[in-house]
PDB file of N, CA and C in Angstrom:
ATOM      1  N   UNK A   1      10.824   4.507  -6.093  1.00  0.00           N
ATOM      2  CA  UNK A   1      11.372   3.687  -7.151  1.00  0.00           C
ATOM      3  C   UNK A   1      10.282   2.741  -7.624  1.00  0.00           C
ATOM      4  N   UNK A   2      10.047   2.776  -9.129  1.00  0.00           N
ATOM      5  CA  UNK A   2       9.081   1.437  -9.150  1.00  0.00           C
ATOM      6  C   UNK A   2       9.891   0.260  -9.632  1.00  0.00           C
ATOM      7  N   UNK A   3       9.234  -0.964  -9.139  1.00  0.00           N
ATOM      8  CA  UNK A   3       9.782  -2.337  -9.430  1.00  0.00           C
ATOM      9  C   UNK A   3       9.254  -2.820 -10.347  1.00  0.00           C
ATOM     10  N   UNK A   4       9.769  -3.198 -11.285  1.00  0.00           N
ATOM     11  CA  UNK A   4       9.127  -3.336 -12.307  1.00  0.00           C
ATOM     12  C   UNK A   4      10.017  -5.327 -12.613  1.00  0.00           C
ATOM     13  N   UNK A   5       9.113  -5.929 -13.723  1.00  0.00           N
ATOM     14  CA  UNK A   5       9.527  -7.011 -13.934  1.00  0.00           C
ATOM     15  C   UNK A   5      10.607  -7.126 -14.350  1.00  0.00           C
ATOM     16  N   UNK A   6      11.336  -6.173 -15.182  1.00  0.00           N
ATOM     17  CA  UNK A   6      12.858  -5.552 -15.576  1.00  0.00           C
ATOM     18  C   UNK A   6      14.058  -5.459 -14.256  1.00  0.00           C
ATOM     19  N   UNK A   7      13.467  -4.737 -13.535  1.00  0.00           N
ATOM     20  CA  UNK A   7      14.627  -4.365 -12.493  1.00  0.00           C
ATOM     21  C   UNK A   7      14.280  -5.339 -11.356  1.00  0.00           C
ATOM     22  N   UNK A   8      13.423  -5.843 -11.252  1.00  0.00           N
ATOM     23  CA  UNK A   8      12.922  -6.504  -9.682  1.00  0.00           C
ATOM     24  C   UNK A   8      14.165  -7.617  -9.104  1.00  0.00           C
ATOM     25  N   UNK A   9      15.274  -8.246  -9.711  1.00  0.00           N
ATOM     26  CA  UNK A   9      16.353  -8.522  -9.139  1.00  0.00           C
ATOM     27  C   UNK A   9      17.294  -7.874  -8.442  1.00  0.00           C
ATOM     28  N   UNK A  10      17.234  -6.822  -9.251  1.00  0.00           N
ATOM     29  CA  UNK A  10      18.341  -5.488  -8.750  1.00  0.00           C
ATOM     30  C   UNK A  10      17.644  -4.232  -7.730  1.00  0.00           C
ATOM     31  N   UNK A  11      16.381  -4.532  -7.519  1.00  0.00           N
ATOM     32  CA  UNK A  11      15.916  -3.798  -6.787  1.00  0.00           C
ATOM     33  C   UNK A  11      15.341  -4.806  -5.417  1.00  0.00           C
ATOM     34  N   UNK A  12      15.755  -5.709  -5.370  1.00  0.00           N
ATOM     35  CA  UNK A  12      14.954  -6.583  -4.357  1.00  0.00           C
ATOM     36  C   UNK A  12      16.176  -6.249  -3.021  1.00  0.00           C
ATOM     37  N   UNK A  13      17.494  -6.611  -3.612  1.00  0.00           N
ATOM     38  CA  UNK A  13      18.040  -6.125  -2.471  1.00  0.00           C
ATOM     39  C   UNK A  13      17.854  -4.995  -2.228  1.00  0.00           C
ATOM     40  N   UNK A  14      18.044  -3.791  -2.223  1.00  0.00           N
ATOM     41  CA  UNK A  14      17.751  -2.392  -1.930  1.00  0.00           C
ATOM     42  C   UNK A  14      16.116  -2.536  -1.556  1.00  0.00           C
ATOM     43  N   UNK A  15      15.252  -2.680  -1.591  1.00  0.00           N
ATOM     44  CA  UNK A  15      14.046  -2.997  -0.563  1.00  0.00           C
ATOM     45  C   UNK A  15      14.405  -3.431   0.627  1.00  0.00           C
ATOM     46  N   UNK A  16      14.969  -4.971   0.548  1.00  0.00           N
ATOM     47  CA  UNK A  16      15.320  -5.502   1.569  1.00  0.00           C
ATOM     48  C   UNK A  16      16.088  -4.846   2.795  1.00  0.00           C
ATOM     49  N   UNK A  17      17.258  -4.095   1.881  1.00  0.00           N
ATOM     50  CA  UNK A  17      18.166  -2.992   3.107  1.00  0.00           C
ATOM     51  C   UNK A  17      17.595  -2.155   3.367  1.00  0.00           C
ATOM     52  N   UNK A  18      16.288  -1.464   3.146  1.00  0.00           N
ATOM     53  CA  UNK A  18      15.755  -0.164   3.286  1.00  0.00           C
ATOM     54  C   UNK A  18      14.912  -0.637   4.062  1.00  0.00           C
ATOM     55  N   UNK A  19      14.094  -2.257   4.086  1.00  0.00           N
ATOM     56  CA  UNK A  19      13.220  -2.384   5.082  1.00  0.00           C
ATOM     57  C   UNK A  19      13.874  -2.862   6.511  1.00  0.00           C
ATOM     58  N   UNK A  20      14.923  -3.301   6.304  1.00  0.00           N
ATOM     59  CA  UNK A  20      16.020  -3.461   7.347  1.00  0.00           C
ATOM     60  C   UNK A  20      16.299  -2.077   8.356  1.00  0.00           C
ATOM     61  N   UNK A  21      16.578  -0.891   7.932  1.00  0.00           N
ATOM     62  CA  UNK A  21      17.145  -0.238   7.999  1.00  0.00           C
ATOM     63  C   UNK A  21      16.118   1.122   8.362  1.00  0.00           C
ATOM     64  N   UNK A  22      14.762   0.903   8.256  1.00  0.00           N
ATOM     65  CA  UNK A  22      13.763   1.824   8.395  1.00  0.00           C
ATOM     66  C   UNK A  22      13.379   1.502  10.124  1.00  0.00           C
ATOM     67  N   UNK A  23      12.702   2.425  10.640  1.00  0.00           N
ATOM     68  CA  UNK A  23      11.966   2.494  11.893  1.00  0.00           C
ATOM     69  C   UNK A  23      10.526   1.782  11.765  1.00  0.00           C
ATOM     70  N   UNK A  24      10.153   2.136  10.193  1.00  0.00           N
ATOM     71  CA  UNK A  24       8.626   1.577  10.151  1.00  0.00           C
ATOM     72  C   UNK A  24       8.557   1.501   8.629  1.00  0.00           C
ATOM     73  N   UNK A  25       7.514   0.419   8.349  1.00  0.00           N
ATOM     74  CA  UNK A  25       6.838   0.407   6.997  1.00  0.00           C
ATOM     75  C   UNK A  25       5.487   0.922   7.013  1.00  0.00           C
ATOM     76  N   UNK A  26       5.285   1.620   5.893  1.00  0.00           N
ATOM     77  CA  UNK A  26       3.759   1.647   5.715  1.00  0.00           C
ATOM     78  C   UNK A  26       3.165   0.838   4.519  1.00  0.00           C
ATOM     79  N   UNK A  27       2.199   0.236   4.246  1.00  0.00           N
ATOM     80  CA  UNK A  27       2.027  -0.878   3.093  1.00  0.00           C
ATOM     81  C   UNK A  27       0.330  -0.266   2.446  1.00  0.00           C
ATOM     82  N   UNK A  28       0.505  -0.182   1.015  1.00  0.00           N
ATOM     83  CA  UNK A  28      -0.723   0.664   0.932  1.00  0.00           C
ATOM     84  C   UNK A  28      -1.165  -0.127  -0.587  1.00  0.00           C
ATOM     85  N   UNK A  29      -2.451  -0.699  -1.225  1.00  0.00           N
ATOM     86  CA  UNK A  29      -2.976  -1.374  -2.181  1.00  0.00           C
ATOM     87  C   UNK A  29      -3.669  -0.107  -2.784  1.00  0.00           C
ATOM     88  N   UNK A  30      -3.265  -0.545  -4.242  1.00  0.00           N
ATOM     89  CA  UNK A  30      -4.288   0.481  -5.228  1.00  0.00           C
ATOM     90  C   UNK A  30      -5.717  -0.767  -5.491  1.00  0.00           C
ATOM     91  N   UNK A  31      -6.696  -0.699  -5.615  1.00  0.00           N
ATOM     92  CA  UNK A  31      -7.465  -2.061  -6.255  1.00  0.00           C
ATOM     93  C   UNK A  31      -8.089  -1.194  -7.551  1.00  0.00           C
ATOM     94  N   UNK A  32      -8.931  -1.890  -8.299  1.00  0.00           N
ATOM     95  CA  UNK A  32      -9.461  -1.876  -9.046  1.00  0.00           C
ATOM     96  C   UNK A  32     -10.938  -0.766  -8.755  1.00  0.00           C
ATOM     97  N   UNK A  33     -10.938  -0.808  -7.741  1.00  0.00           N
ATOM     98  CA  UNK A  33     -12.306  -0.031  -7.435  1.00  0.00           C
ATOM     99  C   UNK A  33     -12.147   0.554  -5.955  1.00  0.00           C
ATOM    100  N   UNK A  34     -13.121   1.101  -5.546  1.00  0.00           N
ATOM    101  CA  UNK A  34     -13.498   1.674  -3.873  1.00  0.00           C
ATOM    102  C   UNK A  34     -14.506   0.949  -3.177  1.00  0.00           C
ATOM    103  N   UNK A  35     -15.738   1.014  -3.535  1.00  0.00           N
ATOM    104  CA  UNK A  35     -16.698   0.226  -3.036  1.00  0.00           C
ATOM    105  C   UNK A  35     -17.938  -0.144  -3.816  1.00  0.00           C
ATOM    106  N   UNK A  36     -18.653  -1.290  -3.490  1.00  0.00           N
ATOM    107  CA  UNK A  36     -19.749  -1.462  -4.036  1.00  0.00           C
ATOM    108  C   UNK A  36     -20.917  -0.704  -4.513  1.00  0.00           C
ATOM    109  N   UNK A  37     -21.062   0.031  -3.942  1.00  0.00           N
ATOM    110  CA  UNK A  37     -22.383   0.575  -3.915  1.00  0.00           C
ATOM    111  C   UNK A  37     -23.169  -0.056  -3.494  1.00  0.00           C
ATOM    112  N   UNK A  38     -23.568  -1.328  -2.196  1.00  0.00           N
ATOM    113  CA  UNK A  38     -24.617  -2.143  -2.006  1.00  0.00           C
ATOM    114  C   UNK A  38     -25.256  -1.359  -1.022  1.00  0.00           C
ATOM    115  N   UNK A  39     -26.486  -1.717  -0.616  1.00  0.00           N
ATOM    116  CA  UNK A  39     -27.166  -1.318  -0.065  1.00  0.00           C
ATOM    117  C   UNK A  39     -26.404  -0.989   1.594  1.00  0.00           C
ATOM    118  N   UNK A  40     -25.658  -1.878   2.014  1.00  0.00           N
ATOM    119  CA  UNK A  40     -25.129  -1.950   2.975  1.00  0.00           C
ATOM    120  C   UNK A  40     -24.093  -0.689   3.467  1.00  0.00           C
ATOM    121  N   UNK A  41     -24.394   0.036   2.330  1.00  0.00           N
ATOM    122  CA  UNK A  41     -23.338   1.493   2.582  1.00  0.00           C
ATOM    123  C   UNK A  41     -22.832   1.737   3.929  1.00  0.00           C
ATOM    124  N   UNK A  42     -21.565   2.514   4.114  1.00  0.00           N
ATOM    125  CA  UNK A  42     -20.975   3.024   5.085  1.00  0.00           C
ATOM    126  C   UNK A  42     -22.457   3.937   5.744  1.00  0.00           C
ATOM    127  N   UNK A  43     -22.405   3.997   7.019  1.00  0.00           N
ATOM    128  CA  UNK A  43     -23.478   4.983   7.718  1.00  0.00           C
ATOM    129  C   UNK A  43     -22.673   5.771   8.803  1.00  0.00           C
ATOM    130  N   UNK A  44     -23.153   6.960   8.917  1.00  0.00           N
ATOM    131  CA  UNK A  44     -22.122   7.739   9.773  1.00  0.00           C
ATOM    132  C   UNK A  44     -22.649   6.782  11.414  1.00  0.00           C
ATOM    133  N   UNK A  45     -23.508   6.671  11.386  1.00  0.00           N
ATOM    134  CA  UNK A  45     -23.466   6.103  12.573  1.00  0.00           C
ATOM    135  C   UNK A  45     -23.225   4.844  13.099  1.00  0.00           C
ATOM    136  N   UNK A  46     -22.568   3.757  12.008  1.00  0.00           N
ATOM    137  CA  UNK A  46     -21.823   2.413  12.312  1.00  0.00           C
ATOM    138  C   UNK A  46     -20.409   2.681  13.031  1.00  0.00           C
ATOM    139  N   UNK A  47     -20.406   1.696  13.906  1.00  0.00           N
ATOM    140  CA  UNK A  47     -19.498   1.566  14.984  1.00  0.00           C
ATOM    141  C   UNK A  47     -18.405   1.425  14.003  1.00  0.00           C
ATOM    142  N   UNK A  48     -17.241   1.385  14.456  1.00  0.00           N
ATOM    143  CA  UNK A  48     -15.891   1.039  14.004  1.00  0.00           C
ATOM    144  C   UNK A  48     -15.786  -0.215  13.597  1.00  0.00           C
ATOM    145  N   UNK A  49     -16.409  -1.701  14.683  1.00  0.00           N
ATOM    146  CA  UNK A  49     -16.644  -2.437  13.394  1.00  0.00           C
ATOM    147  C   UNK A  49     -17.385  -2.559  12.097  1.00  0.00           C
ATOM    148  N   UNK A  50     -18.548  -2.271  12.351  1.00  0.00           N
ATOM    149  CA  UNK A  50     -19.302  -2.440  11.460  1.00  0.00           C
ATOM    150  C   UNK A  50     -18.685  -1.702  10.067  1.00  0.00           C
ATOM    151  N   UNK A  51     -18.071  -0.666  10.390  1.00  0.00           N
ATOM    152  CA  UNK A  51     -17.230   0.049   9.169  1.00  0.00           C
ATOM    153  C   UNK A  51     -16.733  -0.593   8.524  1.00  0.00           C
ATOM    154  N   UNK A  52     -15.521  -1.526   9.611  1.00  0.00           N
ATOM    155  CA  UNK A  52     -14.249  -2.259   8.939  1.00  0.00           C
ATOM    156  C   UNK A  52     -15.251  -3.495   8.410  1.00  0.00           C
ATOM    157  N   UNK A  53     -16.055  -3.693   8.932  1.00  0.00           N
ATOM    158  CA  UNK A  53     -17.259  -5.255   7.857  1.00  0.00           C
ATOM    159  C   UNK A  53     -16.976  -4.495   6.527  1.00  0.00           C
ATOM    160  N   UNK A  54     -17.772  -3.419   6.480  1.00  0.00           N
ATOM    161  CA  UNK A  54     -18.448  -3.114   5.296  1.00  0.00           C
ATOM    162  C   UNK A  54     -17.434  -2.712   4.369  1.00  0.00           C
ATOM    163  N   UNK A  55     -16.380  -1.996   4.925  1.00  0.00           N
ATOM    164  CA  UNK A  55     -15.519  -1.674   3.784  1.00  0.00           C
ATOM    165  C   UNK A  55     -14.589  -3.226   3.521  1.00  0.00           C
ATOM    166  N   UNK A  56     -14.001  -3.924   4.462  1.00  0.00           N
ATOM    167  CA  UNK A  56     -13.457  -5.295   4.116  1.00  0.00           C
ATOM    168  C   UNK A  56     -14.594  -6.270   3.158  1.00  0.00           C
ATOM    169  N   UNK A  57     -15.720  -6.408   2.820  1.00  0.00           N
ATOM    170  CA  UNK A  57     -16.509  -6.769   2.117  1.00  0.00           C
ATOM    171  C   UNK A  57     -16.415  -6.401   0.842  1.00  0.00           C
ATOM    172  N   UNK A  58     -16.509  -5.192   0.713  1.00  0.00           N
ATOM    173  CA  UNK A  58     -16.704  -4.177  -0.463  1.00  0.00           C
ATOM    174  C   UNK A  58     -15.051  -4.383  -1.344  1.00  0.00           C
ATOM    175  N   UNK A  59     -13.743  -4.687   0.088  1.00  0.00           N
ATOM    176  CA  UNK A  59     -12.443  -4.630  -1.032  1.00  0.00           C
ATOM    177  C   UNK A  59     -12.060  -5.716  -1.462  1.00  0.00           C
ATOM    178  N   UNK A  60     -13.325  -7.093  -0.599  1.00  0.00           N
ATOM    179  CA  UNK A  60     -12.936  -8.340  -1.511  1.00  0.00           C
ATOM    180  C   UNK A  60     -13.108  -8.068  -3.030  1.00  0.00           C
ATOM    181  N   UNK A  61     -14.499  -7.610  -2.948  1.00  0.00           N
ATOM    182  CA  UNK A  61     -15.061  -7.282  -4.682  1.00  0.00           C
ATOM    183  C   UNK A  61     -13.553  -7.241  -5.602  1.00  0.00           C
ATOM    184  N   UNK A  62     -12.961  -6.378  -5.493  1.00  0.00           N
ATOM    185  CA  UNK A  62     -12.261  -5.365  -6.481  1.00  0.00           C
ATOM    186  C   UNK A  62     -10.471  -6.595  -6.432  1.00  0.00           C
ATOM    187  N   UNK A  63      -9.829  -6.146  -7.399  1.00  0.00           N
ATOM    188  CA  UNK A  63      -8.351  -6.489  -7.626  1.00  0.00           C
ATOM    189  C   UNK A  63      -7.690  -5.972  -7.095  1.00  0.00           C
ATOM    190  N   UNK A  64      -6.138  -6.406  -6.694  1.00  0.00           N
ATOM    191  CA  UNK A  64      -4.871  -5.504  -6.233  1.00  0.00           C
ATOM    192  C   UNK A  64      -4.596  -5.040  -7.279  1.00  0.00           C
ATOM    193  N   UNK A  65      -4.034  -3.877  -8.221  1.00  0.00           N
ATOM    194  CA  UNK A  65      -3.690  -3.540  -9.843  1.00  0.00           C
ATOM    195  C   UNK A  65      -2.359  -2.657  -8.910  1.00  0.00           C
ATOM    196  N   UNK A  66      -1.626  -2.108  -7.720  1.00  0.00           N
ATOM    197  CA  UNK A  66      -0.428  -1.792  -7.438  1.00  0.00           C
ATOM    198  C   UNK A  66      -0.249  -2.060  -5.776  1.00  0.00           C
ATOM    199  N   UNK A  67       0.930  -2.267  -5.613  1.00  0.00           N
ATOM    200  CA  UNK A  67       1.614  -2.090  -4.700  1.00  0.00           C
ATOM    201  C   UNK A  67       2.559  -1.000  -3.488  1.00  0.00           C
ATOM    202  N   UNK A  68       2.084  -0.424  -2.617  1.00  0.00           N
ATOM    203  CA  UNK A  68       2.780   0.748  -2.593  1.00  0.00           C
ATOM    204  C   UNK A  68       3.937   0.459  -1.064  1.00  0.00           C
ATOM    205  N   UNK A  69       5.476   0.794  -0.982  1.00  0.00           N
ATOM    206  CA  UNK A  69       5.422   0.273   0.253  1.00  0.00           C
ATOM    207  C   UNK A  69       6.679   1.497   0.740  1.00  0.00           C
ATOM    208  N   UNK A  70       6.314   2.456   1.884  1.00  0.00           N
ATOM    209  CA  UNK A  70       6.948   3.581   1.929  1.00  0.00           C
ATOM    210  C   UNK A  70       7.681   3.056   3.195  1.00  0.00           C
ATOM    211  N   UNK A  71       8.954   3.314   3.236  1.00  0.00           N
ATOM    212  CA  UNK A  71       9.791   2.978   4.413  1.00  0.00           C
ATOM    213  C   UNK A  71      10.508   4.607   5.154  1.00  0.00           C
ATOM    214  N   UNK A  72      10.187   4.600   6.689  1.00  0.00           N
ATOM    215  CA  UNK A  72      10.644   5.958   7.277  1.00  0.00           C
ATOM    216  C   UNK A  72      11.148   5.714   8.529  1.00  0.00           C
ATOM    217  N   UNK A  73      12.258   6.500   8.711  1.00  0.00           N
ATOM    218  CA  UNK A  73      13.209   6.837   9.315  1.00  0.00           C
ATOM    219  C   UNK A  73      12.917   8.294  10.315  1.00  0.00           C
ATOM    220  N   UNK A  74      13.507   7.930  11.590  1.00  0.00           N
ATOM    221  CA  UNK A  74      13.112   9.403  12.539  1.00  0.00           C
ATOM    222  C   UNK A  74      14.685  10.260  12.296  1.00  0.00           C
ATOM    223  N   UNK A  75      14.106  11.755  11.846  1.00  0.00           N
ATOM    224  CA  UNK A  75      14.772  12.754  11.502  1.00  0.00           C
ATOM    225  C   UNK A  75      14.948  13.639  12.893  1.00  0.00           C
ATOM    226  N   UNK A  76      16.274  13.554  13.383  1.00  0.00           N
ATOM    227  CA  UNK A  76      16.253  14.697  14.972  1.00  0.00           C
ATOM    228  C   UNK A  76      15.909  16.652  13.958  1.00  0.00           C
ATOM    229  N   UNK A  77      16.848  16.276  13.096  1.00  0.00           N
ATOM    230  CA  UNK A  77      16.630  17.304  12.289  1.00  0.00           C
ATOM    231  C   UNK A  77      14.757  18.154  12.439  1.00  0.00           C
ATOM    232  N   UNK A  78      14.331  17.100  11.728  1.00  0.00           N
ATOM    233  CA  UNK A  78      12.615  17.774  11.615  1.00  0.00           C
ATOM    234  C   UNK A  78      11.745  17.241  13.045  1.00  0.00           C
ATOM    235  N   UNK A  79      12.325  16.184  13.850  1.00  0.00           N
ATOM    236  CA  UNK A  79      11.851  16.169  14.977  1.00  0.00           C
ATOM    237  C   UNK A  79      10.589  15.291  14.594  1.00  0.00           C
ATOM    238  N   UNK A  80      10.520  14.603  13.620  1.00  0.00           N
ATOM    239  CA  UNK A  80       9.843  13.428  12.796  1.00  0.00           C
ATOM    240  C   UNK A  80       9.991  12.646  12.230  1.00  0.00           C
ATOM    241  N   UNK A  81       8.924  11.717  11.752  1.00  0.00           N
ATOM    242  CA  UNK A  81       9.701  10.737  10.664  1.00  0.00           C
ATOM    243  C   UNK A  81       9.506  11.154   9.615  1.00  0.00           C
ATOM    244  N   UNK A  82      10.342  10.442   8.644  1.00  0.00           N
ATOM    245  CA  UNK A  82      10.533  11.587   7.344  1.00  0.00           C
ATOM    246  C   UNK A  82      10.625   9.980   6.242  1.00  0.00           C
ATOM    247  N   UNK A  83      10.002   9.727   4.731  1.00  0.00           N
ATOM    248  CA  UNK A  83      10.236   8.815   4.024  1.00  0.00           C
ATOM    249  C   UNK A  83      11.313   9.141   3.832  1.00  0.00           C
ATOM    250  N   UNK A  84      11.980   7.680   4.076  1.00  0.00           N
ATOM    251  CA  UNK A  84      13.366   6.950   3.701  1.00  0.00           C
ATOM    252  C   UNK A  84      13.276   6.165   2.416  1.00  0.00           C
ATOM    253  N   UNK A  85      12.307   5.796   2.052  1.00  0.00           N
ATOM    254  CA  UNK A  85      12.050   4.901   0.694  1.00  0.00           C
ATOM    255  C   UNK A  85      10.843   4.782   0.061  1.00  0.00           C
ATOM    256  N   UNK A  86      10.753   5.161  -1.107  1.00  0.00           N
ATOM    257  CA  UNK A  86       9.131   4.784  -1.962  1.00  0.00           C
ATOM    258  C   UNK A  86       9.382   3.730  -2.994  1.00  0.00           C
ATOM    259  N   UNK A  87       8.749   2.598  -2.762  1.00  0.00           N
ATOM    260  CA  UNK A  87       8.655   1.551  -3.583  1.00  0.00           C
ATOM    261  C   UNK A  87       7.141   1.077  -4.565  1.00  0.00           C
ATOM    262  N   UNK A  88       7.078   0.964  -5.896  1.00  0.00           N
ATOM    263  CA  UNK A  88       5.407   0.639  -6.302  1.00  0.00           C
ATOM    264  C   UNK A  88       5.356  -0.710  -6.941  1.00  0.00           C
ATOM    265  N   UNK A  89       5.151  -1.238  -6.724  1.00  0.00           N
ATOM    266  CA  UNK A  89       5.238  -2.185  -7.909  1.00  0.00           C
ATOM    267  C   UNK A  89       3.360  -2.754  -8.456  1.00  0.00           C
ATOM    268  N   UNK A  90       3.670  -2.841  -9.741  1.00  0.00           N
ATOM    269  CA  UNK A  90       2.335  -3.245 -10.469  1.00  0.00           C
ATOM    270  C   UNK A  90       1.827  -4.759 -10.031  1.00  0.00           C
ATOM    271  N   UNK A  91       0.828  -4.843  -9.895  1.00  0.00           N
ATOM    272  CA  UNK A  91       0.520  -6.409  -9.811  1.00  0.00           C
ATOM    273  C   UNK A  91      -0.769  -6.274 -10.541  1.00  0.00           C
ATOM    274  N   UNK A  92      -0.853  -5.601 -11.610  1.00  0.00           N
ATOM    275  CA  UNK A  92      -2.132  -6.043 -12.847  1.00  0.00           C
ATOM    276  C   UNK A  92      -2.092  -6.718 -14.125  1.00  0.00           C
ATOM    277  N   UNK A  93      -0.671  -7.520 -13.909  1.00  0.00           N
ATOM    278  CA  UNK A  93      -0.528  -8.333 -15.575  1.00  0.00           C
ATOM    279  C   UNK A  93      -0.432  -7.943 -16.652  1.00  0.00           C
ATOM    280  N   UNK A  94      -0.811  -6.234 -16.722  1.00  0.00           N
ATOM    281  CA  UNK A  94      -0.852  -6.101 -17.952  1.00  0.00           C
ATOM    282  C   UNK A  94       0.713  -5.360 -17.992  1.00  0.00           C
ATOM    283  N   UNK A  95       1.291  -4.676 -17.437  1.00  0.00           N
ATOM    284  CA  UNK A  95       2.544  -4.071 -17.082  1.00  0.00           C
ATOM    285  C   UNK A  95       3.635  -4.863 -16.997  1.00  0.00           C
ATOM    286  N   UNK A  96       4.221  -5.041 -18.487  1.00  0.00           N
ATOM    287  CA  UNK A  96       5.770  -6.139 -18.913  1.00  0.00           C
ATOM    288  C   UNK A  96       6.586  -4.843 -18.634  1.00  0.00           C
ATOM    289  N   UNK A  97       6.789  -3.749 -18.105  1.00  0.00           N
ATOM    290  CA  UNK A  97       7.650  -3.147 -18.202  1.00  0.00           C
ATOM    291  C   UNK A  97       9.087  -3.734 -17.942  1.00  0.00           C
TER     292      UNK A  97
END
């Protein structure tokens, strides 16, 4: 479902019960970009921190422009979890929808 500045009253509860009501959230940002290009590039051989430096550096650069937030539920059926809810909402200003 996207949330938009239109529906976001009428959709806030139904988030709320779906995040209530889920086993887990997953929370995911679109930005404006991927990475810098600085010299400091990802290297296959940087440790796990040094990764999370370089890419947490690189996503200050850039904007949030969406929101993504998937809520899931365990299915005995598929013997997994399975999405219970897709939510997006814009956060780039330019989107009066």
């Amino acid at each position: 479902m996207e949330v938009t500045n239109q529906n976001f009253e009428e959709a806030l509860p139904l988030v709320m019960n779906a995040v209530s009501a889920c086993s887990f959230v997953a929370m995911d940002l679109e930005l404006t970009g991927l990475h810098t290009g600085s010299v400091d590039a990802i290297d296959m051989l940087d440790d796990s921190q040094e990764r999370y430096s370089k890419l947490a550096d690189s996503a200050r650069s850039f904007l949030p422009i969406q929101f993504g937030l998937s809520c899931f539920v365990w299915s005995d059926e598929l013997s997994g979890y399975v999405t219970y809810y897709d939510y997006t909402m814009q956060l780039d200003g330019v989107s009066e929808r």
